[in-house]
Protein backbone atom coordinates (compact mmCIF):
# COMPACT_ATOMS: atom_id res chain seq x y z
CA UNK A 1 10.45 6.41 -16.39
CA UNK A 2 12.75 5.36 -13.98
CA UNK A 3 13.69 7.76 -11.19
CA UNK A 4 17.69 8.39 -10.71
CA UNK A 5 19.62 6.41 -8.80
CA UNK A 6 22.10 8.07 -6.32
CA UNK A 7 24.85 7.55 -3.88
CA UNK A 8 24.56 5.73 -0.78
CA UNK A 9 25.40 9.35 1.29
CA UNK A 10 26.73 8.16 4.52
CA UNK A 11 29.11 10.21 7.55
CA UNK A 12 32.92 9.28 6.82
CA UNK A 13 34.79 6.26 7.70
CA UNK A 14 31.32 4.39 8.20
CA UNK A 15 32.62 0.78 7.90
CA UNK A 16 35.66 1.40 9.75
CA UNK A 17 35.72 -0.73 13.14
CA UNK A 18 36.50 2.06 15.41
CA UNK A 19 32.92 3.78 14.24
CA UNK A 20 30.48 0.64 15.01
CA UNK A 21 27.95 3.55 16.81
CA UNK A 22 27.92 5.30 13.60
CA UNK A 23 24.58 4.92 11.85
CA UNK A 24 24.21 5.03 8.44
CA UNK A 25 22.94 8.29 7.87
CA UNK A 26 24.23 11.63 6.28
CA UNK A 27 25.65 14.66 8.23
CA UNK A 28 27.28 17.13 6.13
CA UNK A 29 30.99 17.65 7.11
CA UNK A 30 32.41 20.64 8.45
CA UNK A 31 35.81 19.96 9.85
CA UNK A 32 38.38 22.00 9.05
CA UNK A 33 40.81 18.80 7.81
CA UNK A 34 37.70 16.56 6.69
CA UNK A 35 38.57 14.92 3.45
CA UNK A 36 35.06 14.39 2.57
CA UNK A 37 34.18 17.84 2.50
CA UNK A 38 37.02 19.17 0.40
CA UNK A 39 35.99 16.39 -2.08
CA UNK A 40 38.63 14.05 -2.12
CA UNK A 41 38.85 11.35 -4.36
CA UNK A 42 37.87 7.80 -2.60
CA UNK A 43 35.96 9.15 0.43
CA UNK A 44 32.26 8.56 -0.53
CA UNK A 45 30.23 10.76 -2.14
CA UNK A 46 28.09 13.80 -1.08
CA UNK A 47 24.75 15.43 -2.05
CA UNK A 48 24.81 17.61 -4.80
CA UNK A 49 22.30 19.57 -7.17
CA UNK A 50 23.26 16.94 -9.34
CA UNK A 51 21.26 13.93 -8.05
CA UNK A 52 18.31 15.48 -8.32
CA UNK A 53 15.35 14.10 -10.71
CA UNK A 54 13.74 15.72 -13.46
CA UNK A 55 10.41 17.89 -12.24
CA UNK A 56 8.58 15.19 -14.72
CA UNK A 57 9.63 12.48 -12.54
CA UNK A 58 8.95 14.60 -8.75
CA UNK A 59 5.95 12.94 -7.02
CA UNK A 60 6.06 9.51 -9.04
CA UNK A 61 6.66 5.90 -7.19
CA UNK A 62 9.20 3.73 -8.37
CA UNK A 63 6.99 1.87 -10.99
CA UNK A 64 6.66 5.24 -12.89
CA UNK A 65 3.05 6.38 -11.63
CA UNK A 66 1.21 9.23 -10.17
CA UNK A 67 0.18 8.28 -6.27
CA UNK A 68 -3.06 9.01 -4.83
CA UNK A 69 -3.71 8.94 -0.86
CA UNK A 70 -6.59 6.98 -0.18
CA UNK A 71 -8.88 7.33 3.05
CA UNK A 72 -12.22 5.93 1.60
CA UNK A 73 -14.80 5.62 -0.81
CA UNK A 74 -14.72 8.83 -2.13
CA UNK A 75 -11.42 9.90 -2.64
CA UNK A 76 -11.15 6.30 -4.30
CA UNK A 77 -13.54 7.53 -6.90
CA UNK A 78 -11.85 10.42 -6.88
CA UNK A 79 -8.71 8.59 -7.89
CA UNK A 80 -10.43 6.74 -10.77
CA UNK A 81 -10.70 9.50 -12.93
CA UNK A 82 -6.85 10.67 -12.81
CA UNK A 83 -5.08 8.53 -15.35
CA UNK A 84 -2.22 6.22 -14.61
CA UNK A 85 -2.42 6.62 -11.05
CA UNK A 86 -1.67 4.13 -8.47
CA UNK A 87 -3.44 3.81 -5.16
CA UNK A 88 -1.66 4.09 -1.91
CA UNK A 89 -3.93 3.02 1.29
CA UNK A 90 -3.94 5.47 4.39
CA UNK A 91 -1.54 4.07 7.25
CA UNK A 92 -4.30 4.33 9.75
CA UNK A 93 -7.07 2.77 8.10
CA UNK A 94 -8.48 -0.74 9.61
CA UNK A 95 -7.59 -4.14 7.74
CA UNK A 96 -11.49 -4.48 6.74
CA UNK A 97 -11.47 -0.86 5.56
CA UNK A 98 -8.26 -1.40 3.37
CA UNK A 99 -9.44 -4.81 2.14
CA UNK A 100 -13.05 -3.34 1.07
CA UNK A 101 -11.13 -0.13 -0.62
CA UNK A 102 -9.03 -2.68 -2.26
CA UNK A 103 -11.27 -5.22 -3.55
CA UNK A 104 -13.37 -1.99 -4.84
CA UNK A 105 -10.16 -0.74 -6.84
CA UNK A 106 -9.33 -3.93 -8.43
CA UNK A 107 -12.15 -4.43 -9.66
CA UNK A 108 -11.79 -0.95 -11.27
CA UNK A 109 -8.57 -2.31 -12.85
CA UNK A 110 -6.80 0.21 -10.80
CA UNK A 111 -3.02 -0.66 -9.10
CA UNK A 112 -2.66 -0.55 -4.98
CA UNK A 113 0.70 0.11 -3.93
CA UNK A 114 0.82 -0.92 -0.61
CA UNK A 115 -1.51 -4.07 -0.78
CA UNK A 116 -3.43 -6.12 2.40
CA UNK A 117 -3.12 -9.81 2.29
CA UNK A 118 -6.39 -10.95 3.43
């Protein structure tokens, strides 16, 4: 289950030289003359209803699983009895804390996303 892939949606005349400030991000267009916004051909695309993934796929990571949050012990054993999920460590949890939630996890054959190297 692979999720879509899309356009890289980025402001108009990004790589030109005279726009080196520009950052690659979108803005949606709304000059009157704008090119990109009247949809001509050759001028990058922009988001549409289109690109957007099947409600089957909404919530998945990119290897095709369910994610659960994980703070500690008990919402990992929480975790364990959802099936196919993978395990994504909470950003403010300590290196020892995320290393002993790990360890615990593999050992329950279960995948962690965002792994610690010890």
């Amino acid at each position: 289950m692979n999720i879509k892939k899309k356009s890289k949606f980025v402001v108009p005349n990004y790589g030109a030289k005279s726009r080196k400030g520009v950052k690659n991000r979108w803005r949606h267009q709304r000059g009157i003359d704008n090119k990109k916004r009247v949809m001509r051909s050759g001028y990058g695309a922009i988001p549409k209803i289109g690109y957007k993934n099947d409600v089957i796929k909404n919530g998945l990571g990119a290897d095709g699983k369910q994610k659960a949050l994980v703070r500690n012990v008990f919402e990992l054993k929480d975790a364990m009895l959802i099936p196919d999920v993978s395990i994504v460590l909470h950003h403010a949890l300590s290196k020892r804390k995320k290393l002993e939630l790990q360890k615990i996890a593999e050992k329950e054959g279960l995948k962690v996303a965002n792994r610690v190297k010890a």
